[in-house]
Each structure stands twice: as structure tokens, then as C-alpha cells.
N, C-alpha and C. Protein backbone atom coordinates (compact mmCIF):
# COMPACT_ATOMS: atom_id res chain seq x y z
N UNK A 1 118.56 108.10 133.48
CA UNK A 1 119.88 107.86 132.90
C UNK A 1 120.63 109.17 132.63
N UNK A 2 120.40 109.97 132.26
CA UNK A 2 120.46 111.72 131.50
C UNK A 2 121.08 112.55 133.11
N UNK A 3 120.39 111.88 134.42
CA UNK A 3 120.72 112.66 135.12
C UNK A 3 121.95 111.99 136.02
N UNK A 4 122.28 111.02 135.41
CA UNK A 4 123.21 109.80 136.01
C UNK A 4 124.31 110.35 135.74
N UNK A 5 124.18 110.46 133.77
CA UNK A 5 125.48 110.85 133.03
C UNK A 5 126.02 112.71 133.51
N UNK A 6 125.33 113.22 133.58
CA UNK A 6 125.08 114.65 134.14
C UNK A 6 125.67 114.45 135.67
N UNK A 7 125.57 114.33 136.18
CA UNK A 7 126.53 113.99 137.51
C UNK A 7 127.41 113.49 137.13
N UNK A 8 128.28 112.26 136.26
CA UNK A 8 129.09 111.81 135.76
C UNK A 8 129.99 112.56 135.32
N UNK A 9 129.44 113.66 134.27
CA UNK A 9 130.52 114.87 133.99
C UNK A 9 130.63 115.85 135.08
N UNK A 10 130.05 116.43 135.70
CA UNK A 10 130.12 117.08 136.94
C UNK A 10 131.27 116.99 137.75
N UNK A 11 131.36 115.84 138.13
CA UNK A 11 132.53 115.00 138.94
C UNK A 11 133.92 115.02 138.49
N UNK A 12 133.75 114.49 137.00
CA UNK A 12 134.98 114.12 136.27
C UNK A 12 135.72 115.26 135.99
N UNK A 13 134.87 116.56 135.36
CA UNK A 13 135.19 117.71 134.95
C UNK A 13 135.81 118.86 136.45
N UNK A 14 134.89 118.47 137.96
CA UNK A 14 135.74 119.20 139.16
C UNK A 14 136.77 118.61 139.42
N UNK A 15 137.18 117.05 139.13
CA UNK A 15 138.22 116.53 138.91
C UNK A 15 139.13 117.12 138.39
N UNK A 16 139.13 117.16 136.99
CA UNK A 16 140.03 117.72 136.09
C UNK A 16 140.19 119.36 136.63
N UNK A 17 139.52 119.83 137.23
CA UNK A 17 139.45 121.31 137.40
C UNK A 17 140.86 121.55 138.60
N UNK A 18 140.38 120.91 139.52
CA UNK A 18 141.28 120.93 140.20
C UNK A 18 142.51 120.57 140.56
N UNK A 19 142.92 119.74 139.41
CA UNK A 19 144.04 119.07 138.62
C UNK A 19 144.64 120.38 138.22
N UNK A 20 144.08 120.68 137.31
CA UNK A 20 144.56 121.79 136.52
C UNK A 20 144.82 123.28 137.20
N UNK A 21 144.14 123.21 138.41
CA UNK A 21 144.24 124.86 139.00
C UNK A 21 145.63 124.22 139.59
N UNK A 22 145.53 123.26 140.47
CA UNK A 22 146.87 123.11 141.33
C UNK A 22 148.21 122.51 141.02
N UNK A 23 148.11 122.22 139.36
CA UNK A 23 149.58 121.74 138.92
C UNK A 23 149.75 123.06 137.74
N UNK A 24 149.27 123.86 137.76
CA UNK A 24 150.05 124.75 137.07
C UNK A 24 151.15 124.93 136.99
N UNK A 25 151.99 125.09 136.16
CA UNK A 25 153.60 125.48 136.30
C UNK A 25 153.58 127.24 136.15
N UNK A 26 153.06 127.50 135.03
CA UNK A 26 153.17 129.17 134.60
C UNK A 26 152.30 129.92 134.69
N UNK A 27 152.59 130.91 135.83
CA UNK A 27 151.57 131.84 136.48
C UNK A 27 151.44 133.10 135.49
N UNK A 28 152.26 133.09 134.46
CA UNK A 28 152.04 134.30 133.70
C UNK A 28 151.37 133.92 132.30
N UNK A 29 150.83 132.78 131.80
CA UNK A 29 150.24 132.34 131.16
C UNK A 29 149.17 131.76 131.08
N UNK A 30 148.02 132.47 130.41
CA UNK A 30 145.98 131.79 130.73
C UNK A 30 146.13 130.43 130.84
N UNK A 31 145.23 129.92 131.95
CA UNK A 31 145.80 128.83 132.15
C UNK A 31 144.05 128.03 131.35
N UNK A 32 144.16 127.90 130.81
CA UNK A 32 142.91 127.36 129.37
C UNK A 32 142.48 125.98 129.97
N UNK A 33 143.29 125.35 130.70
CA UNK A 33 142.98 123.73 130.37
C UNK A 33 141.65 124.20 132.16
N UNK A 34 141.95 124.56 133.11
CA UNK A 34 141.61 124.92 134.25
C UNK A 34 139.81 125.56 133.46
N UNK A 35 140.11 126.60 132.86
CA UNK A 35 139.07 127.47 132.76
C UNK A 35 137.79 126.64 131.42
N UNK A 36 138.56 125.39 131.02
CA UNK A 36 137.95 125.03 129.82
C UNK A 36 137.20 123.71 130.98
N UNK A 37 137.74 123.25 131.50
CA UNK A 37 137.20 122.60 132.64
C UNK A 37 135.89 122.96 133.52
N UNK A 38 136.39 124.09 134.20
CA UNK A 38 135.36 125.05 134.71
C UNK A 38 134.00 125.00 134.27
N UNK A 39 134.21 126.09 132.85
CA UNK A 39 132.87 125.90 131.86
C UNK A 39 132.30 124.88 131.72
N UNK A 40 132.71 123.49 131.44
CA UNK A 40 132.08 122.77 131.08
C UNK A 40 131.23 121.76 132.59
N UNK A 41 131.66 122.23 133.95
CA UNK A 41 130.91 121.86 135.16
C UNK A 41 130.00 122.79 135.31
N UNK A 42 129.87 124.45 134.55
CA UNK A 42 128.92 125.18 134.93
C UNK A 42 127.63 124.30 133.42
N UNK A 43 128.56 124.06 132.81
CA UNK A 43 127.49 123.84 131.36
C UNK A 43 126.46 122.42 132.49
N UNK A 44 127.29 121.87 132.51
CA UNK A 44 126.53 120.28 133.02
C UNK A 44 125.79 120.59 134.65
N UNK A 45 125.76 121.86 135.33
CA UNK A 45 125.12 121.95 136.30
C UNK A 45 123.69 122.94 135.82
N UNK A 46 123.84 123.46 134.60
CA UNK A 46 122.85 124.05 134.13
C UNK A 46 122.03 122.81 133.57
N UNK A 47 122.82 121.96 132.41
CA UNK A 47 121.26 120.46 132.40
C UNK A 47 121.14 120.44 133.79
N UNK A 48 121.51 119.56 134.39
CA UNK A 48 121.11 119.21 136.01
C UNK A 48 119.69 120.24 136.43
N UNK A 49 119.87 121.35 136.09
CA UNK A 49 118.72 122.67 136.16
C UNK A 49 117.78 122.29 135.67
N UNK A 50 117.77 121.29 134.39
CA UNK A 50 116.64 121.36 133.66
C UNK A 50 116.02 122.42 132.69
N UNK A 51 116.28 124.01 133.20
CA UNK A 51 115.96 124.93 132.58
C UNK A 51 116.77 124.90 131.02
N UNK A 52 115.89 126.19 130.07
CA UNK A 52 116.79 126.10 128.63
C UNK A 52 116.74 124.78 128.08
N UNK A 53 115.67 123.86 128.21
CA UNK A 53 115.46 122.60 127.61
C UNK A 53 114.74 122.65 126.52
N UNK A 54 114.61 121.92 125.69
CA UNK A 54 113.00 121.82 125.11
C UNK A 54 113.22 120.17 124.79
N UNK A 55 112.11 119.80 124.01
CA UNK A 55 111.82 118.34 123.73
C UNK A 55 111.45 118.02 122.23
N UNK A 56 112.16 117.06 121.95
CA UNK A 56 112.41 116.40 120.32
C UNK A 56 110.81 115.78 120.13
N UNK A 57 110.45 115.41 119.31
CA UNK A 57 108.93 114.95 118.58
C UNK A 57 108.82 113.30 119.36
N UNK A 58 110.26 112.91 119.03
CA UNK A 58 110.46 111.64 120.46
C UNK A 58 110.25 111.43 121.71
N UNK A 59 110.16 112.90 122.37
CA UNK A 59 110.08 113.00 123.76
C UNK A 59 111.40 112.88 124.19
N UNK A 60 112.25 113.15 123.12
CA UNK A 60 113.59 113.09 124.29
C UNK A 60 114.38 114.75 124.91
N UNK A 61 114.14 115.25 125.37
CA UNK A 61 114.67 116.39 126.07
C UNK A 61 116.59 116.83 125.40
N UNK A 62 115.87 117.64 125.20
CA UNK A 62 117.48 118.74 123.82
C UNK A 62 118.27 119.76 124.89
N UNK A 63 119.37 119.77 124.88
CA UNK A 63 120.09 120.27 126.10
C UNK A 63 120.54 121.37 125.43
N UNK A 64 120.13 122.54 125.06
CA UNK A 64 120.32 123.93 124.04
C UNK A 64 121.69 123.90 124.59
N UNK A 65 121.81 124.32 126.18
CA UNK A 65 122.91 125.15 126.46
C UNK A 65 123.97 124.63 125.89
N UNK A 66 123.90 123.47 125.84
CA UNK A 66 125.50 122.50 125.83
C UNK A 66 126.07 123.32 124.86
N UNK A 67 125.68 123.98 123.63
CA UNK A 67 126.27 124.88 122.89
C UNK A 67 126.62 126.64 123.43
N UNK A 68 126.20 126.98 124.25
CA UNK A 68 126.86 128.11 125.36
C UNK A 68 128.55 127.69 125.62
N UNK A 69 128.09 126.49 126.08
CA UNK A 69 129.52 126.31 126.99
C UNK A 69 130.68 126.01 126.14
N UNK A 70 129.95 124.96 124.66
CA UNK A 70 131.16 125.00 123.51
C UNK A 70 131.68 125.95 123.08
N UNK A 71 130.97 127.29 122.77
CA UNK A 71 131.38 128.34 122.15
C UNK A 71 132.31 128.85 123.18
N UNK A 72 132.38 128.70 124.50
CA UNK A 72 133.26 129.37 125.50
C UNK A 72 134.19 128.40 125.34
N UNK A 73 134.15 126.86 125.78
CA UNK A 73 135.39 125.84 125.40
C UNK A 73 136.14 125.69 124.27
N UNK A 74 135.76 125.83 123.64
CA UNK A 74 136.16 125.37 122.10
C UNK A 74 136.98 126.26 121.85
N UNK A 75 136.63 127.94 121.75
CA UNK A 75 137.75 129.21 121.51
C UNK A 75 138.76 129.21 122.23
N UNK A 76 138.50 128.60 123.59
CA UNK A 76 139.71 128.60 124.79
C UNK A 76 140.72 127.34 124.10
N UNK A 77 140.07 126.45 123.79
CA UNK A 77 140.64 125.34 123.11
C UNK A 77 141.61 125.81 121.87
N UNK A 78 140.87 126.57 120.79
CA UNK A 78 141.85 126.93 119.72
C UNK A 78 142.48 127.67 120.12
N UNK A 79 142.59 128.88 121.47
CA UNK A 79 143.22 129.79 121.52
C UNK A 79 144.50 129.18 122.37
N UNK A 80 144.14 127.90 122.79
CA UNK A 80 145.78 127.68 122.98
C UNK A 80 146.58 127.05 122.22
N UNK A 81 145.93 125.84 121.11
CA UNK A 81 146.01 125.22 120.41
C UNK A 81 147.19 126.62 119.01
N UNK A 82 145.99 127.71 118.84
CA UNK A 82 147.07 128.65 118.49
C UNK A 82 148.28 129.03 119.14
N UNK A 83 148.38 129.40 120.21
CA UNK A 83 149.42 129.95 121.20
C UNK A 83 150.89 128.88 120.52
N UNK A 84 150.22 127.03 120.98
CA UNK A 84 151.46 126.27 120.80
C UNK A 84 151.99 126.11 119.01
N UNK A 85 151.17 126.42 118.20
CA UNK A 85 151.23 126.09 116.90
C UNK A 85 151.98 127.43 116.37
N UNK A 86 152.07 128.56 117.08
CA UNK A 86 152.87 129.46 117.05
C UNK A 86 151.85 130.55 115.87
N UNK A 87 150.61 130.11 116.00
CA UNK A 87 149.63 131.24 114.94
C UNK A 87 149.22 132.26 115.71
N UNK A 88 149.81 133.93 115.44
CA UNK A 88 149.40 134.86 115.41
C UNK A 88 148.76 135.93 114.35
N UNK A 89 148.59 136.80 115.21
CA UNK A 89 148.08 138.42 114.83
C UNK A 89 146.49 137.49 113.82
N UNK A 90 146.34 138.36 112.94
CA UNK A 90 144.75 137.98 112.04
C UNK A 90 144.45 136.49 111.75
N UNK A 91 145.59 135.71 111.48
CA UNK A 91 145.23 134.47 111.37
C UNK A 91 144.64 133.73 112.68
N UNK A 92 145.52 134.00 113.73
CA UNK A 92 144.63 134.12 115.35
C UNK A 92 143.41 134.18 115.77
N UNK A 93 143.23 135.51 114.73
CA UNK A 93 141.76 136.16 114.97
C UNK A 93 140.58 135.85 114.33
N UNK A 94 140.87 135.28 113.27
CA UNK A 94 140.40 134.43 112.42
C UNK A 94 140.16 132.94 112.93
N UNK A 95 140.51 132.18 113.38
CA UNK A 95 140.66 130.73 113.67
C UNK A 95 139.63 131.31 115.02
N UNK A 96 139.60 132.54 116.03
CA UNK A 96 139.12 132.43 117.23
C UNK A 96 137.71 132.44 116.43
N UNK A 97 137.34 133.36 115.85
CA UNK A 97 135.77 133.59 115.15
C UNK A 97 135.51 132.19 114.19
N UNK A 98 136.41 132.12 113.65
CA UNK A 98 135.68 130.93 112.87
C UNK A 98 135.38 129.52 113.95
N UNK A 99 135.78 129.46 114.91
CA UNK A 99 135.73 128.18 116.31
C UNK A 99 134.56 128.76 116.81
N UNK A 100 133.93 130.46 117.28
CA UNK A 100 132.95 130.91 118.00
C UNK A 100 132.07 130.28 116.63
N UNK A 101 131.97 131.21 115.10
CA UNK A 101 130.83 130.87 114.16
C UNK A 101 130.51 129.40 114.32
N UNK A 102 131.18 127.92 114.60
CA UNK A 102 130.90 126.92 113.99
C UNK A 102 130.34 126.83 115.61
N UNK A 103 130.40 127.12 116.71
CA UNK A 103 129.51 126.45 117.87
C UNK A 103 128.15 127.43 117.77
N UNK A 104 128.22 129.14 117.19
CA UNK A 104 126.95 129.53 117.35
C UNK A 104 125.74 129.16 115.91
N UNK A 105 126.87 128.10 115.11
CA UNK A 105 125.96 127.98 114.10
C UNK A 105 125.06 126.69 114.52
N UNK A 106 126.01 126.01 115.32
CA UNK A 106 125.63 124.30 115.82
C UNK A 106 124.60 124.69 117.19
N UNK A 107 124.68 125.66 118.01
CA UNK A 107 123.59 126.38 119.06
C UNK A 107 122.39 126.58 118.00
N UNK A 108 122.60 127.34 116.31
CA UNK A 108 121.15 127.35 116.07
C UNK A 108 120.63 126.60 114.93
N UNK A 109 121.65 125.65 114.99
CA UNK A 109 120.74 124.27 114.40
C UNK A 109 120.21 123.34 115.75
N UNK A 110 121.01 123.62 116.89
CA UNK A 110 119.90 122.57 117.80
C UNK A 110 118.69 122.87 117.99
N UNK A 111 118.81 124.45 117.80
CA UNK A 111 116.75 125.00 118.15
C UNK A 111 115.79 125.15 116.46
N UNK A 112 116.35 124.54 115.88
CA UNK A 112 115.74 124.54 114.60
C UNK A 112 115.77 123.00 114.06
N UNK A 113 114.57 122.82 113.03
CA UNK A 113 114.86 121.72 112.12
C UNK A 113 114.72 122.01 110.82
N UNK A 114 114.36 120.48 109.90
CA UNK A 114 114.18 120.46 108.54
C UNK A 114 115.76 121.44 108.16
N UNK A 115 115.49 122.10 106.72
CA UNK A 115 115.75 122.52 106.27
C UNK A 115 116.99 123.69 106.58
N UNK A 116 116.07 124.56 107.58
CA UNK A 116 117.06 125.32 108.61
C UNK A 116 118.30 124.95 109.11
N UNK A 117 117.89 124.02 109.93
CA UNK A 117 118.64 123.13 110.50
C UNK A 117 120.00 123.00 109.96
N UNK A 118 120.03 121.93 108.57
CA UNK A 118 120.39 121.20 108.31
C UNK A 118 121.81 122.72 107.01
N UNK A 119 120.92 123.84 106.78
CA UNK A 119 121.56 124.98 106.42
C UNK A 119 122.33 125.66 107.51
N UNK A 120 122.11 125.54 108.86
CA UNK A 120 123.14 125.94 109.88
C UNK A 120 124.01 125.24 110.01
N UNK A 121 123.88 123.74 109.78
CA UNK A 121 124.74 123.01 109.91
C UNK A 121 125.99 122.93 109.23
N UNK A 122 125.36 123.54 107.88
CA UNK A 122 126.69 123.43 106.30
C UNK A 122 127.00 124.33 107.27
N UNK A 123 126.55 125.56 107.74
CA UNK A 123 127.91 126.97 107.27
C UNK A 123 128.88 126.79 108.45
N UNK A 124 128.32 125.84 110.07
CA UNK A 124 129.33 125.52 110.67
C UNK A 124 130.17 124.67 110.01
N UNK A 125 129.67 123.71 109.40
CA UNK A 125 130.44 122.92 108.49
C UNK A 125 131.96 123.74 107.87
N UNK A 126 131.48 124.77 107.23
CA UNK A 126 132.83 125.73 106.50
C UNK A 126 133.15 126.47 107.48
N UNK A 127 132.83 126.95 108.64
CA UNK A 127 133.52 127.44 109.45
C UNK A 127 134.75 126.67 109.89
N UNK A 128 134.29 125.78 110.34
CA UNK A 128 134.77 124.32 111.52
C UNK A 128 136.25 123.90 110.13
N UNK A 129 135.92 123.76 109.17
CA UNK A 129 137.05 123.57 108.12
C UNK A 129 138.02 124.33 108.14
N UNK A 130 137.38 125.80 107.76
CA UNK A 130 138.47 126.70 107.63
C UNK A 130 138.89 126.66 108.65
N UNK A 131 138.61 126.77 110.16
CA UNK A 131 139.57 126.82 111.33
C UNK A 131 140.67 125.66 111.37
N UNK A 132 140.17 124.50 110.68
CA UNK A 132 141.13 123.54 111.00
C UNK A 132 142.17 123.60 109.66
N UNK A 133 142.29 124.32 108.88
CA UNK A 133 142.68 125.00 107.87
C UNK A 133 143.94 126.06 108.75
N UNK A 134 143.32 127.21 109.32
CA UNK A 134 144.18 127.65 109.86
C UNK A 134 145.39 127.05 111.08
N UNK A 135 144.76 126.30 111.90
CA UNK A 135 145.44 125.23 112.52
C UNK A 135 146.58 124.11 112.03
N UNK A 136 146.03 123.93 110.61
CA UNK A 136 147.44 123.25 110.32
C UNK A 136 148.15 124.42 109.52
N UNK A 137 148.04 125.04 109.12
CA UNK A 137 148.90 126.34 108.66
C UNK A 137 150.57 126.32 109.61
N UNK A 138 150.15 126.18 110.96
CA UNK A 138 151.08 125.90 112.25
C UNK A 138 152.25 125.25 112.21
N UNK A 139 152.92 125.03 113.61
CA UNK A 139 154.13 124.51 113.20
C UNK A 139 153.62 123.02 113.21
N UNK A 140 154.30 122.20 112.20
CA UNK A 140 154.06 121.18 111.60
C UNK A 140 154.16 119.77 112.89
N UNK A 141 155.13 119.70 113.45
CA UNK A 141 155.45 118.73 114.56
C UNK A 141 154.77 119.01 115.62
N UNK A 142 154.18 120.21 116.06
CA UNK A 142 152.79 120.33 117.30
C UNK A 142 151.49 119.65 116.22
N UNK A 143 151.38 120.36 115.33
CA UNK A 143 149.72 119.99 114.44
C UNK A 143 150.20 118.67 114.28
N UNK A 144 150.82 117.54 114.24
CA UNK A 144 150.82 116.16 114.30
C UNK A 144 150.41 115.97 115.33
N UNK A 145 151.08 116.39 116.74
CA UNK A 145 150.89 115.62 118.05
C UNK A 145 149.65 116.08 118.50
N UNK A 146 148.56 117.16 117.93
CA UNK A 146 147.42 117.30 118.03
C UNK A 146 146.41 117.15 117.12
N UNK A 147 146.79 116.29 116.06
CA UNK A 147 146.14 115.88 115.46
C UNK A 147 145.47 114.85 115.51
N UNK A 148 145.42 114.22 116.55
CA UNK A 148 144.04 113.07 116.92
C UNK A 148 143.21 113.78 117.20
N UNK A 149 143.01 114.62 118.00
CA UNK A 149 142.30 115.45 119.07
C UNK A 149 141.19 115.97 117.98
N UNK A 150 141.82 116.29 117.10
CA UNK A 150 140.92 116.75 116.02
C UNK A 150 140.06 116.00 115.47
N UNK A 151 140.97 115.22 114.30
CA UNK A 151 140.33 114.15 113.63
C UNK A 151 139.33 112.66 114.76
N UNK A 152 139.78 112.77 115.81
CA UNK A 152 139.10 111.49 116.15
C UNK A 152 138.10 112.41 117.40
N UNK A 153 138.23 113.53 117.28
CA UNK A 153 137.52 113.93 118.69
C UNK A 153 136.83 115.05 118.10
N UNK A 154 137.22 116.14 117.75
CA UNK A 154 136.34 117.26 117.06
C UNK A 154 135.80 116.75 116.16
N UNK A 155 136.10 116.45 115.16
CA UNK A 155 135.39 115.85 114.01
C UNK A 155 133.85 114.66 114.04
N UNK A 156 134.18 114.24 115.30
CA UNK A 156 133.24 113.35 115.20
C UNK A 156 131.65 113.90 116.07
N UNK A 157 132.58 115.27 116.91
CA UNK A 157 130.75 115.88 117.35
C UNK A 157 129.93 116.33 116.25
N UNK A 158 130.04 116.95 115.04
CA UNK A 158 129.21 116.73 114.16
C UNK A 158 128.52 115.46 113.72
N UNK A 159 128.54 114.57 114.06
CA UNK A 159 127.99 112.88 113.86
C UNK A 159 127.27 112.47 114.52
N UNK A 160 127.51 112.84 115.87
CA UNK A 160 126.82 112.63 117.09
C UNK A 160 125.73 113.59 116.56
N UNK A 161 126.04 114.70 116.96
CA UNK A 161 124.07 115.86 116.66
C UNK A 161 123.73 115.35 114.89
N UNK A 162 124.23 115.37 114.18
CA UNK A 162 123.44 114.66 113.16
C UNK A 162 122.31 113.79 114.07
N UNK A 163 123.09 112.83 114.47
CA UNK A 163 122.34 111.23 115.11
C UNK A 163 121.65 111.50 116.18
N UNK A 164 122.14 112.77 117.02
CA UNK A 164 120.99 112.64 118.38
C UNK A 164 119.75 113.81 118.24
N UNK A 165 119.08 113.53 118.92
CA UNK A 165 117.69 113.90 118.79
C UNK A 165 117.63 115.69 118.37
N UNK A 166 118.42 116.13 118.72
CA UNK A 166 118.67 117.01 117.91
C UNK A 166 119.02 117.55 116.35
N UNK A 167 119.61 116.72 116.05
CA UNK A 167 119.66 116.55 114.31
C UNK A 167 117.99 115.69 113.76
N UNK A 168 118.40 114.55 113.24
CA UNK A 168 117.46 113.85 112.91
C UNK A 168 116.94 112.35 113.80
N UNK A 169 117.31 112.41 115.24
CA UNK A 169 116.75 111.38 116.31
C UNK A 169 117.23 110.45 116.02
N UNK A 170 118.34 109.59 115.64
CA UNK A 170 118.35 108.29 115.04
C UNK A 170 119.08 107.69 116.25
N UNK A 171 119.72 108.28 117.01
CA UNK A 171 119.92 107.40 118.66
C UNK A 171 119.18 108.61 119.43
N UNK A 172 119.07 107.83 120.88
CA UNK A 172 118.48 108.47 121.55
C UNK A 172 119.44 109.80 122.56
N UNK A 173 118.57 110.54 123.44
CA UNK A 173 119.60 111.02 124.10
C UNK A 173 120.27 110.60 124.76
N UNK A 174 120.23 109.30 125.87
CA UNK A 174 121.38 109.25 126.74
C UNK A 174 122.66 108.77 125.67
N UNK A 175 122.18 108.00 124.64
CA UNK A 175 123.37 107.23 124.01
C UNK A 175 124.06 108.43 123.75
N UNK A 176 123.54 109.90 123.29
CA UNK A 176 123.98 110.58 122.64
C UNK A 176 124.83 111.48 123.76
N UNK A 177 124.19 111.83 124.93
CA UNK A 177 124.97 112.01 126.25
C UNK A 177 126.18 111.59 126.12
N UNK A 178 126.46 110.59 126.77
CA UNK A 178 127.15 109.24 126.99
C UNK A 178 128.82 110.00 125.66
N UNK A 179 128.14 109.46 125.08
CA UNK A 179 129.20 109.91 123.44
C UNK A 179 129.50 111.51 123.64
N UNK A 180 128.77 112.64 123.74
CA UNK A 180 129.20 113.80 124.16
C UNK A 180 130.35 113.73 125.00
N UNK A 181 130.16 112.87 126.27
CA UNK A 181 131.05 113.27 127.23
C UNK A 181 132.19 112.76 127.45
N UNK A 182 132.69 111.42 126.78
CA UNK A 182 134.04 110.85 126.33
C UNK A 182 134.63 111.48 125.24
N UNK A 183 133.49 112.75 124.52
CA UNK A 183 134.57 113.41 123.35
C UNK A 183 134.84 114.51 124.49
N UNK A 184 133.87 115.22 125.36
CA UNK A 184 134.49 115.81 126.02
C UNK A 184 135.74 115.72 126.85
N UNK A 185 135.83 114.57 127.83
CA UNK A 185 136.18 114.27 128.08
C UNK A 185 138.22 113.59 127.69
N UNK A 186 137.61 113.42 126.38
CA UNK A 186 139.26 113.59 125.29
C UNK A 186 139.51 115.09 124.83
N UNK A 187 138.85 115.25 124.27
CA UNK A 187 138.84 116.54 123.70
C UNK A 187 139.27 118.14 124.57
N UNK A 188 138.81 117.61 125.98
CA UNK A 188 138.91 118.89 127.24
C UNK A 188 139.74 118.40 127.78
N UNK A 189 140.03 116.65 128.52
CA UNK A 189 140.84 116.54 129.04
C UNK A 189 142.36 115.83 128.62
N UNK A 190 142.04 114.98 128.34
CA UNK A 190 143.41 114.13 127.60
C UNK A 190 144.32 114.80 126.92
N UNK A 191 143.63 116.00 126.16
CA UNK A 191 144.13 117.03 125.66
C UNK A 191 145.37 117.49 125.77
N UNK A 192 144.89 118.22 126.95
CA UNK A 192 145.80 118.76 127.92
C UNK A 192 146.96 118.14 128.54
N UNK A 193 146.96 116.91 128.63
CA UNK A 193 147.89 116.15 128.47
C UNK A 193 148.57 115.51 127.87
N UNK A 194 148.71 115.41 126.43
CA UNK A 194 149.68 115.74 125.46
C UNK A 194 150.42 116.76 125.46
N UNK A 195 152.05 116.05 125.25
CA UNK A 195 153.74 116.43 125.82
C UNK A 195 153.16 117.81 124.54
N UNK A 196 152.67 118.18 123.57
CA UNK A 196 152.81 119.53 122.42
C UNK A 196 151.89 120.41 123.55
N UNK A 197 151.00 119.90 124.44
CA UNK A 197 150.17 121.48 124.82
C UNK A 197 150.52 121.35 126.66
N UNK A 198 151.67 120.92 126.84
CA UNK A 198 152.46 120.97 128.14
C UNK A 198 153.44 122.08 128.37
């Protein structure tokens, strides 16, 4: 099933990739939605690898990297998300580190448990806040029209690793797959297509 859904994003994500390289409008501007795409077909051809795995007490197989590729998506994500919200200079710089701290804190709660764990988890927790803190700081009528993206799509990957075998196992991995890749999937692509980050 794991390697079903893993081809599933593969596809969807060279899809979107090539969407995005060939409707560009502005050649003088990072084109984020293309390169956030990208990453996330190298992330899902590395599971496909198998390598950088390990295995839950369940036997269900923990996909470390998937947090590599967030920490590269996610900053590309706020860093345009800043661009349209009109947040510069330190507050910028701030929102980029606090988006890197909350994926390298969530990378080392997936290779840890108990206690550890669950202490990496708070301080992404206050990272992941304060960034969305700085984000609405922004101009007010973009942070509305991207405010699902957040609340119904960022917000809810902390719920998922709580629940998948990486937090405390309470669904399994494909369910937890599966759910990864429709937030990806909103979150990377749909995104991008909302009239505020056009």
C-alpha cells in the first residue's frame, strides 16, 4: 500500500511540477510553487529508496526523510507567503527560521520517543505559532485568503504524527501516508492557486 501511495505522490507532484515550470508568468521572480513541487518528488523518490527508514515497535516503517524535504518546502512556502503578505527585513528572517526550527524540531521527534519526543514536539509547537504569529502581522486581506491553508492544512500535520506511528501509533502508516499527501497536496498545491499567491 506505502508503495502505491509513494508513486501516487510522485506523479501528482511531476504533475504539478511541470504545471508550474511552464505557466510561469514572472521570470524575475523565485518561482517557489515549481521548486516546492520539485522537493517534494525528490522527498517521495527517496521513500520509494527505502533507505533512511527505520521501524515503529508495530512494524510499521517511519519515513525520517519526509522531514528533509519539509524543512526545504515549508521555508519556500513561508518565504513566499512573506513576499505576498508584504513581511520584510528581520521579521522575514524570523518567520524563515522559525518555519526551518518547527520542521527540524518535528525531523527530531520522528527519530525519538517517550518523553523526548513529545519535548521536541512542544518547542516546534512555539516555533510553528510564533511563525504563524508573524504571518498574520501581514497585510490583512492576503492573510484571510490564506488562511485556510493554514488553519485546515498546516495545522493539522501536527495531528497526523501525533497519530501515526511516529508519534504514539494510533493509526497506521498507510492511513497516515494517505493523510500526509492530500495535506500535501493542498498545502503545496492548491495553494498556489489561490487568486492572493498568483
Amino acid at each position: 500500500m506505502e508503495q502505491t501511495i509513494i508513486w501516487i505522490g510522485i506523479i501528482i507532484f511531476s504533475i504539478s511540477s511541470l504545471y508550474f515550470a511552464v505557466s510561469r508568468k514572472k521570470n524575475n521572480v523565485l518561482n517557489s510553487a515549481f521548486l516546492v513541487s520539485l522537493i517534494t518528488i525528490v522527498s517521495h523518490i527517496v521513500f520509494l529508496d527505502g533507505q533512511f527508514t527505520g521501524m515503529s515497535i508495530n512494524g510499521d516503517v517511519l519515513y525520517y526523510t519526509r522531514w528533509i524535504g519539509y524543512i526545504l518546502s515549508c521555508t519556500l512556502l513561508s518565504y513566499a507567503m512573506a513576499q505576498k503578505l508584504g513581511i520584510i527585513g528581520s521579521r522575514k528572517i524570523d518567520l524563515l527560521y522559525m518555519m526551518g526550527m518547527t520542521m527540524i524540531t518535528g525531523a527530531l521527534a520522528s527519530v525519538t520517543s517517550g518523553t523526548i519526543m513529545l519535548l521536541f514536539f512542544i518547542v516546534g509547537g512555539v516555533t510553528f505559532i510564533r511563525a504563524i504569529n508573524i504571518l498574520r502581522s501581514g497585510d490583512k486581506a492576503v492573510f484571510k485568503s490564506i488562511s485556510p491553508f493554514l488553519w485546515l492544512g498546516w495545522s493539522v500535520f501536527p495531528v497526523v504524527f501525533l497519530l501515526s506511528p511516529e508519534g504514539y501509533g494510533i493509526i497506521g502508516v498507510g492511513i497516515s501516508m494517505i493523510v500526509y499527501l492530500v495535506l500535501d497536496v493542498y498545502t503545496k498545491i492548491m495553494f498556489y492557486f489561490n487568486k492572493a499567491m498568483k
